[in-house]
Every structure is written in structure tokens, then in C-alpha cells.
C-alpha atoms as a PDB file:
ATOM      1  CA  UNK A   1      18.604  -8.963  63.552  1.00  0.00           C
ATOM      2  CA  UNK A   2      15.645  -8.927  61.347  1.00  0.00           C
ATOM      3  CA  UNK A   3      15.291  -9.947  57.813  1.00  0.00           C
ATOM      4  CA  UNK A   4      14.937  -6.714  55.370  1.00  0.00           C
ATOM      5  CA  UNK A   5      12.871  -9.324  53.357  1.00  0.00           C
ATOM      6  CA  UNK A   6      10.389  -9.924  55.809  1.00  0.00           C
ATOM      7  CA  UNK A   7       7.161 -10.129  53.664  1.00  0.00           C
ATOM      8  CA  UNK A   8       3.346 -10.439  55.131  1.00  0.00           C
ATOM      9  CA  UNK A   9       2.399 -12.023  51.437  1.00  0.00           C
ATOM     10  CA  UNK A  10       2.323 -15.898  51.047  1.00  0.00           C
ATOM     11  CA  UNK A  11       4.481 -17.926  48.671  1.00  0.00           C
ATOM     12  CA  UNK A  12       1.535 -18.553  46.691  1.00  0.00           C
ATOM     13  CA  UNK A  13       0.247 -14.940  46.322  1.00  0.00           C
ATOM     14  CA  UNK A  14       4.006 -13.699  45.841  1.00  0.00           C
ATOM     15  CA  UNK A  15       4.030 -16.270  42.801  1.00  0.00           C
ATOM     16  CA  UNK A  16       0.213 -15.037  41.461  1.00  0.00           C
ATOM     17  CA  UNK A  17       1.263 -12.066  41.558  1.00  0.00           C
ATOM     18  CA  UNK A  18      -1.747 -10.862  42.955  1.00  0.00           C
ATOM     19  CA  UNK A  19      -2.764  -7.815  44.828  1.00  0.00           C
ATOM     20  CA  UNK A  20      -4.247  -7.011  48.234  1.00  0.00           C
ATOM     21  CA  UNK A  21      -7.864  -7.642  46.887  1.00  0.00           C
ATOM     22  CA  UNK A  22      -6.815 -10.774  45.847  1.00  0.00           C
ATOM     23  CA  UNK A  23      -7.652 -10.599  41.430  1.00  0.00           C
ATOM     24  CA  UNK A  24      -4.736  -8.841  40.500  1.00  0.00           C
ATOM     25  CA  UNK A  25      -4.827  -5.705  38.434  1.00  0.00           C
ATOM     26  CA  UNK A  26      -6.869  -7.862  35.493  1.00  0.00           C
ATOM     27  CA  UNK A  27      -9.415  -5.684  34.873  1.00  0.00           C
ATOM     28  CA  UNK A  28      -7.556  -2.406  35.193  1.00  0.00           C
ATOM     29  CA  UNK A  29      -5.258  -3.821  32.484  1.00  0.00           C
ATOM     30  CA  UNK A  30      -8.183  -4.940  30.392  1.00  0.00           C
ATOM     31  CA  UNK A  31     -10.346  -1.550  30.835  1.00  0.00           C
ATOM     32  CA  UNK A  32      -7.072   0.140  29.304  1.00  0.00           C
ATOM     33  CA  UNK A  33      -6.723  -2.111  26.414  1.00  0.00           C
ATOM     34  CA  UNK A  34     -10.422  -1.777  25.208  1.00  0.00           C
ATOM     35  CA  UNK A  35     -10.237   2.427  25.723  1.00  0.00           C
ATOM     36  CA  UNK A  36      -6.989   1.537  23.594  1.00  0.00           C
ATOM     37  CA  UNK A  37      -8.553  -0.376  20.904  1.00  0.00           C
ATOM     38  CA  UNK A  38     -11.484   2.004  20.871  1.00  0.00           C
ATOM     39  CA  UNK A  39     -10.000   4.787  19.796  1.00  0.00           C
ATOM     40  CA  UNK A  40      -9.202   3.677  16.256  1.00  0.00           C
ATOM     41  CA  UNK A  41     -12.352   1.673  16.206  1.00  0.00           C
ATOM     42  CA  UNK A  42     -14.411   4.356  16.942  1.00  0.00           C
ATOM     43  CA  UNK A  43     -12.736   6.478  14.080  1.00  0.00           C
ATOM     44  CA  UNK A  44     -13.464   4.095  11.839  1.00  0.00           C
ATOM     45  CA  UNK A  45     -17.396   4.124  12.652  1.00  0.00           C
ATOM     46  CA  UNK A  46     -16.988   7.667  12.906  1.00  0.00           C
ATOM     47  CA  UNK A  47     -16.200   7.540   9.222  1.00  0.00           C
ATOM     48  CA  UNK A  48     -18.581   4.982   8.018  1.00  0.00           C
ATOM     49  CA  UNK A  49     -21.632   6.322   9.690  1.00  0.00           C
ATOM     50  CA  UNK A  50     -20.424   9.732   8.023  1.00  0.00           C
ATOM     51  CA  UNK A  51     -19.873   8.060   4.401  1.00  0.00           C
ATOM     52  CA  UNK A  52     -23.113   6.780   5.223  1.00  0.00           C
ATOM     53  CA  UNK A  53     -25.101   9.720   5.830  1.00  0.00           C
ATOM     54  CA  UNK A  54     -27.487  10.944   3.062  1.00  0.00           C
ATOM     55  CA  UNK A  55     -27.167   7.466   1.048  1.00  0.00           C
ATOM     56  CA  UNK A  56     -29.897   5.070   0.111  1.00  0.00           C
ATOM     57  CA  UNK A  57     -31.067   2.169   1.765  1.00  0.00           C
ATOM     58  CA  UNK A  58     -29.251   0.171  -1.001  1.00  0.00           C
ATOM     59  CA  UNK A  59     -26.099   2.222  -0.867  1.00  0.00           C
ATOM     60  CA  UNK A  60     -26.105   1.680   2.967  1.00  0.00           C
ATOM     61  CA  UNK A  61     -26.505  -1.914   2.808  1.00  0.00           C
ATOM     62  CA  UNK A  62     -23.616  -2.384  -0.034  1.00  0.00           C
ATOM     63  CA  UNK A  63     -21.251  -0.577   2.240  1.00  0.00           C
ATOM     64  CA  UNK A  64     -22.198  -2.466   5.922  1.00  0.00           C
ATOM     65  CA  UNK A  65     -22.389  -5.799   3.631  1.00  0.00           C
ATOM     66  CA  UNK A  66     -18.356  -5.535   2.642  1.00  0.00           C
ATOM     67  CA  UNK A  67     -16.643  -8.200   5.168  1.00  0.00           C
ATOM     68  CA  UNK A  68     -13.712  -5.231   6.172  1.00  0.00           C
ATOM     69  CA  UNK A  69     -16.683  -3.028   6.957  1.00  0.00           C
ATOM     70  CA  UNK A  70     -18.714  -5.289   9.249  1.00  0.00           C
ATOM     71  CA  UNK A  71     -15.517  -6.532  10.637  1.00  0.00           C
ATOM     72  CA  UNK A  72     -14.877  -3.148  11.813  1.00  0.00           C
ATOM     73  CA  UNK A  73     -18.303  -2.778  13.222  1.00  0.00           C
ATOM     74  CA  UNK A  74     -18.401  -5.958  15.004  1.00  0.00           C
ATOM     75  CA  UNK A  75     -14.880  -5.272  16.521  1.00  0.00           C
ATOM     76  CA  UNK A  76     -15.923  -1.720  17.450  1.00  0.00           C
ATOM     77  CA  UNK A  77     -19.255  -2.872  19.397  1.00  0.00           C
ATOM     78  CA  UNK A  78     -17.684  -5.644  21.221  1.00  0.00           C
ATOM     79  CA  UNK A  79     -14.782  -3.608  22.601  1.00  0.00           C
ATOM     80  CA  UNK A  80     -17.275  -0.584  23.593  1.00  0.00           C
ATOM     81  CA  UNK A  81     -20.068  -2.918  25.444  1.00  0.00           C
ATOM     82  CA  UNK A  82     -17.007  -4.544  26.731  1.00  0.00           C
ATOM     83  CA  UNK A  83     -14.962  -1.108  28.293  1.00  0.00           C
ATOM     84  CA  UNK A  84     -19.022  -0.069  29.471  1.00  0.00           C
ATOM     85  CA  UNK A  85     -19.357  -3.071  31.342  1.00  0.00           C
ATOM     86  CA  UNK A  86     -16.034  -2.861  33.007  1.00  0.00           C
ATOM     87  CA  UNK A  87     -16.256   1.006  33.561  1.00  0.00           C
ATOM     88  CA  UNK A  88     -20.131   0.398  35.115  1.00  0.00           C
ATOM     89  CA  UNK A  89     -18.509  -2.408  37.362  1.00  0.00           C
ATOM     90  CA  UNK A  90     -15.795   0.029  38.599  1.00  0.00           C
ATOM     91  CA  UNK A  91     -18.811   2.658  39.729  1.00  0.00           C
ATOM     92  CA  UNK A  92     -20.906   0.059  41.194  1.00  0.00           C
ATOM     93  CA  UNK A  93     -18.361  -1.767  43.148  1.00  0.00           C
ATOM     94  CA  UNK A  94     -17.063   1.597  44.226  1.00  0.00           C
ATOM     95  CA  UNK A  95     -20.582   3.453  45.158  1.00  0.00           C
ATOM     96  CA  UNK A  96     -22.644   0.998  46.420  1.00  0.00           C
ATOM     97  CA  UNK A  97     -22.534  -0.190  49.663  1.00  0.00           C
ATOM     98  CA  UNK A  98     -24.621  -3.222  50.084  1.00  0.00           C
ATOM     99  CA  UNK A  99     -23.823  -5.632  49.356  1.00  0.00           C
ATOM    100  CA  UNK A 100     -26.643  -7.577  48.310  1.00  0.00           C
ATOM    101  CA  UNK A 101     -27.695  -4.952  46.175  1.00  0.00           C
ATOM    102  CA  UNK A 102     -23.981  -4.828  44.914  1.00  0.00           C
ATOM    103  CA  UNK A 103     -24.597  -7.873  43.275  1.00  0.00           C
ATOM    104  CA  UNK A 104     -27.459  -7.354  41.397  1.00  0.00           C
ATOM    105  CA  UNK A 105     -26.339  -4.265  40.272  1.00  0.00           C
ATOM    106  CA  UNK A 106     -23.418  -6.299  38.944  1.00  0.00           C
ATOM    107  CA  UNK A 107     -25.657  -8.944  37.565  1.00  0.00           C
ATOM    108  CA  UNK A 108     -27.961  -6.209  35.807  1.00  0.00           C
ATOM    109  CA  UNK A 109     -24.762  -4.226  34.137  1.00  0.00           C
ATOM    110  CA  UNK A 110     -23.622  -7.856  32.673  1.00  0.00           C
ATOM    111  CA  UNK A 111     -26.760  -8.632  31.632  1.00  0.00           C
ATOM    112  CA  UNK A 112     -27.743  -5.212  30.433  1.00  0.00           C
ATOM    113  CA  UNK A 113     -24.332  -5.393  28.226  1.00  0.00           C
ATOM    114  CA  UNK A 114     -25.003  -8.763  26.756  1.00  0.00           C
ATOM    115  CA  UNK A 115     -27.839  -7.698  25.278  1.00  0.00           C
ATOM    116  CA  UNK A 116     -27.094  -4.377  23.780  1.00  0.00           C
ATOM    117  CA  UNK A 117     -24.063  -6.348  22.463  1.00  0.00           C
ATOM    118  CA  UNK A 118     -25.903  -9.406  21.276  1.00  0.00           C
ATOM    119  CA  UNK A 119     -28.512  -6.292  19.225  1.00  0.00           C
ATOM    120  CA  UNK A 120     -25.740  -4.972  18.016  1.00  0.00           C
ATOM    121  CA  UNK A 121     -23.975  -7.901  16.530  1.00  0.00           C
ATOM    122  CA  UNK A 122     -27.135  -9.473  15.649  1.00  0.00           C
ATOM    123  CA  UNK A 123     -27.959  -6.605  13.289  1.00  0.00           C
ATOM    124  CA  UNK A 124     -24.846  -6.539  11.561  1.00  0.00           C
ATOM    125  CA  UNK A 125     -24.319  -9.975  11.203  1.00  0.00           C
ATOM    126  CA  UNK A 126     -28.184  -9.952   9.451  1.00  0.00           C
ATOM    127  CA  UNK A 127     -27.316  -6.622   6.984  1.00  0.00           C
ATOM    128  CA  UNK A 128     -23.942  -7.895   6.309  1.00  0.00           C
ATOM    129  CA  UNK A 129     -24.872 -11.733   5.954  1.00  0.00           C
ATOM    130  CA  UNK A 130     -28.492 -10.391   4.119  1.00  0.00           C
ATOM    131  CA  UNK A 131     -27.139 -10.777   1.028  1.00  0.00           C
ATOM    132  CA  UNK A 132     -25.542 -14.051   1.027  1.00  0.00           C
ATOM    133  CA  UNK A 133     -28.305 -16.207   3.281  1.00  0.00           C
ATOM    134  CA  UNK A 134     -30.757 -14.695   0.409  1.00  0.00           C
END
């Protein structure tokens, strides 16, 4: 009589945890968690690009120099380059079919995000640090 419990998985992979493609469900979890986390981060930019709007360059620069404010921004960049980079890696690892060109495309997207983060983070760190480094 067979064993109900028969299982094609190995020990190892039963313990991992992991799925049939072998890395789990990692970056499903983690593209939730950022689409999470960016929906009260992007509120908050929402609402200080709008208190924002029709201020002076000296105004602006008081508000994006508070430490809760650039906080906020820096938190709010990082998780949307992050969820772009994941969601682009979905598409391209879905919709392209060499797989050569697979692997640029994946190469591009993480290099394409590293940079528009980097900007981004770059330019608030310099307005909201401005005032101290001068």
C-alpha cells in the first residue's frame, strides 16, 4: 500500500520552504510590503509637495530641511524605486523570452533604479543637510 505522504520535494527543499522555481515566494512578499508602505508614504509627499506649492525658495528649503520631513522623503523614494524595480523584474522575466537579452534587461532595470534612487536621495540629503554642512 502506498504512502499518502509520498512527496516528489527533497528534505532540504521541504525544510527551505521553497517553491517549484526554487527562491521561494521572496519577492512576491517583498513587492507587497513596499505597495504597503507606499501608500502612507506617498500621502505624506502628496501633502508636502502640496504645502509646498506656491512657496518661496526659502520657505521650500525650511520645510524639506526639517529631519521628519526628509525622513519621509527618503523613506518614500527608496520604497517606490524599490516596488519599480521589483514590478519591472516581474514584466521582464515574464515577457521576454531570451534569455540573454533577459538578463540585460534585468541588469538595465537595476541599474536604471539605482540611479534614479541614488538622484533622489542625493538631492534631499544636499537640501536637507544644506543648511548644516554650510
Amino acid at each position: 500500500m502506498a504512502d499518502k505522504n509520498v512527496s516528489m520535494r527533497t528534505p532540504l527543499s521541504r525544510v527551505k520552504g521553497l517553491g517549484a522555481a526554487g527562491h521561494g515566494v521572496e519577492h512576491w512578499w517583498v513587492q507587497r510590503l513596499t505597495a504597503v508602505a507606499n501608500v502612507p508614504l506617498l500621502i505624506a509627499f502628496v501633502i508636502i509637495v502640496a504645502a509646498l506649492a506656491g512657496s518661496n525658495y526659502a520657505r521650500a528649503l525650511a520645510i524639506v530641511s526639517h529631519p521628519l520631513i526628509a525622513i519621509i522623503l527618503l523613506l518614500a523614494v527608496i520604497s517606490v524605486v524599490n516596488h519599480m524595480r521589483l514590478g519591472m523584474q516581474v514584466i521582464i522575466e515574464d515577457y521576454v523570452q531570451d534569455n540573454g537579452w533577459r538578463i540585460v534587461a534585468v541588469v538595465a532595470n537595476n541599474f536604471y533604479t539605482a540611479v534614479i534612487g541614488a538622484a533622489c536621495v542625493f538631492a534631499i540629503l544636499k537640501v536637507s543637510l544644506g543648511r548644516i554642512l554650510l
